[in-house]
Protein backbone atom coordinates (compact mmCIF):
# COMPACT_ATOMS: atom_id res chain seq x y z
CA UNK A 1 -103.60 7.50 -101.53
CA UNK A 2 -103.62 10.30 -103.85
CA UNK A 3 -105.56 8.66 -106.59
CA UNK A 4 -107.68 7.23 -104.35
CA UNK A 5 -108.77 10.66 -103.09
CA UNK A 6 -109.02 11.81 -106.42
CA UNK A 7 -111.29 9.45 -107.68
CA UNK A 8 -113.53 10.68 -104.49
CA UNK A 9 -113.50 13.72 -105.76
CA UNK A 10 -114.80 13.29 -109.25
CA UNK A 11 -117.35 10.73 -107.66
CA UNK A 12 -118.59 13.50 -105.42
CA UNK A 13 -118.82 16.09 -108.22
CA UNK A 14 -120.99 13.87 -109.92
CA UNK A 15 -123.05 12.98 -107.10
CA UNK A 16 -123.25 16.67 -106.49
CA UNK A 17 -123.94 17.99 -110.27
CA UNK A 18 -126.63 15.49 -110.18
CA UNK A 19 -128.34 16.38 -106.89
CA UNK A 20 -128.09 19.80 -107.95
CA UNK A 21 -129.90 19.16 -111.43
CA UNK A 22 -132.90 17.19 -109.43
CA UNK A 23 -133.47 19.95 -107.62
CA UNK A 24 -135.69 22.89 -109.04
CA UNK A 25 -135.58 26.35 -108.03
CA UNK A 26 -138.49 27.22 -108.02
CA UNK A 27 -139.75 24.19 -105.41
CA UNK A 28 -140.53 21.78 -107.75
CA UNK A 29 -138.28 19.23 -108.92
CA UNK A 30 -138.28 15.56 -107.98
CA UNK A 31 -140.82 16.46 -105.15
CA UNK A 32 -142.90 17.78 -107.20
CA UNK A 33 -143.58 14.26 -108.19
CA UNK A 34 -144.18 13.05 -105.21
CA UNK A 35 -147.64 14.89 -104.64
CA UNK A 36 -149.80 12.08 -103.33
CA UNK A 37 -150.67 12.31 -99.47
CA UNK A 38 -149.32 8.60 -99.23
CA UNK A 39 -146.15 8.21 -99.44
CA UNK A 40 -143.47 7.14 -96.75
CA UNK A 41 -141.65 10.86 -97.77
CA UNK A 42 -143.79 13.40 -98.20
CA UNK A 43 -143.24 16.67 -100.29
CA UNK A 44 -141.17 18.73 -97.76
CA UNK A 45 -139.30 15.79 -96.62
CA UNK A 46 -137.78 14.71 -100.03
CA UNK A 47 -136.86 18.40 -100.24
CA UNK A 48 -135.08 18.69 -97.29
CA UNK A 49 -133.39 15.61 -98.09
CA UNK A 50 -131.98 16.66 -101.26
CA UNK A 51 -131.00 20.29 -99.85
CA UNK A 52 -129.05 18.42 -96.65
CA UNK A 53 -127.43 15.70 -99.50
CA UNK A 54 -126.45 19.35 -101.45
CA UNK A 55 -124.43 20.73 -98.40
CA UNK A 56 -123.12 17.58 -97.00
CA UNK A 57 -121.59 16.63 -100.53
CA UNK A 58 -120.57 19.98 -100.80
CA UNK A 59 -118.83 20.45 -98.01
CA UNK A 60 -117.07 16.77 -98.52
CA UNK A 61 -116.05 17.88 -101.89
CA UNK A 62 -113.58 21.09 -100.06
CA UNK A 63 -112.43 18.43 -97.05
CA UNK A 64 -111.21 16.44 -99.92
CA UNK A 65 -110.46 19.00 -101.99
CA UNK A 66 -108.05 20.34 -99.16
CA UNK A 67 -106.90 17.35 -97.86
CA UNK A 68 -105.60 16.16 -101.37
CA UNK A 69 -102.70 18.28 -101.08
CA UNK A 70 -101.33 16.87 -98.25
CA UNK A 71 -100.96 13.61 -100.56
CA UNK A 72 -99.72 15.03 -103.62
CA UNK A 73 -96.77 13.05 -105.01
CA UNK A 74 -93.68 15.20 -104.24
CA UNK A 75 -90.16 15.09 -105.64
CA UNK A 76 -87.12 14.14 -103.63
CA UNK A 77 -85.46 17.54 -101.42
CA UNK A 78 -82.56 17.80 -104.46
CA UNK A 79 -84.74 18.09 -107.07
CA UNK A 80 -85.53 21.67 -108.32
CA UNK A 81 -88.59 23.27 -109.69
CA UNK A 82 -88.34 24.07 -113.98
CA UNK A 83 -88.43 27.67 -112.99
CA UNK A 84 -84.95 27.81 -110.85
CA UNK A 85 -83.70 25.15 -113.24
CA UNK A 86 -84.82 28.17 -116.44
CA UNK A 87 -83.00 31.05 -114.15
CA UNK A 88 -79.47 29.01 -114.02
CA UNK A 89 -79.76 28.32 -117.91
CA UNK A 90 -80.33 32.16 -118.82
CA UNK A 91 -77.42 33.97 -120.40
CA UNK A 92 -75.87 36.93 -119.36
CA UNK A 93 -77.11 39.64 -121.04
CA UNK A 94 -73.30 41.06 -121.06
CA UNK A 95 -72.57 37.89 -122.61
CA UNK A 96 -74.84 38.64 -124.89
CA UNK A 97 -72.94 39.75 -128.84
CA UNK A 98 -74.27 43.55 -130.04
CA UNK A 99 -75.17 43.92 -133.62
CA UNK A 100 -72.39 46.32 -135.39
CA UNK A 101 -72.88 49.94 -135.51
CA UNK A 102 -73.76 50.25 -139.14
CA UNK A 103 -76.64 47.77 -138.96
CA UNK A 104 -78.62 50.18 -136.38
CA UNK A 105 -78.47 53.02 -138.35
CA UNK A 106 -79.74 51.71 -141.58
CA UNK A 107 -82.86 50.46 -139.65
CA UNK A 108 -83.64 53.31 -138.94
C-alpha cells in the first residue's frame, strides 16, 4: 500500500509541476491561446480551470503526503533504531587507555 501511495505522489507532482508551468503569471498562458469568441471554454474559464486543477492537486499531494506515513513499512517491536544500537557499542571513556606522561609534555 505504501508503494502504491508513493507512486501517487510522484504522479501528482508531475501533474502539478506541469499545471503550474501552463499557467502564466502574468494571465496569459494556455488561455492566452484560446482568444477566439468561439470556443466551448472561453478565456476565463480555461483559467479558472487550471487555477482549481492547481489547488485540488495541491492539496491531494499533502493528504497523501500525510497519509503515507501511516503505511510506512515498520520493523518488528524488538528491533532497535541504529542510534540506541551506536549508544550500547560506545566505550567507556574510563575504559578508555591515557597516553604516558612523557608523551604530553613533549607536544607541547
Amino acid at each position: 500500500m505504501y508503494t502504491f501511495i508513493i507512486v501517487i505522489i510522484f504522479i501528482v507532482s508531475a501533474l502539478l509541476v506541469l499545471l503550474v508551468l501552463v499557467q502564466n503569471s502574468k494571465g496569459g498562458g494556455l488561455s492566452s491561446s484560446f482568444s477566439s469568441s468561439n470556443q466551448v471554454m472561453g478565456v476565463r474559464r480555461t483559467t479558472d480551470f487550471l487555477e482549481k486543477a492547481t489547488w485540488v492537486l495541491a492539496i491531494g499531494l499533502v493528504v497523501l503526503s500525510i497519509s503515507s506515513t501511516a503505511f510506512l513499512p515498520r520493523q518488528g517491536d524488538q528491533a532497535k533504531s541504529k542510534i540506541e544500537e551506536q549508544i550500547q557499542q560506545v566505550q567507556d571513556p574510563s575504559q578508555v587507555p591515557n597516553f604516558p606522561q612523557a608523551v604530553r609534555d613533549s607536544t607541547k
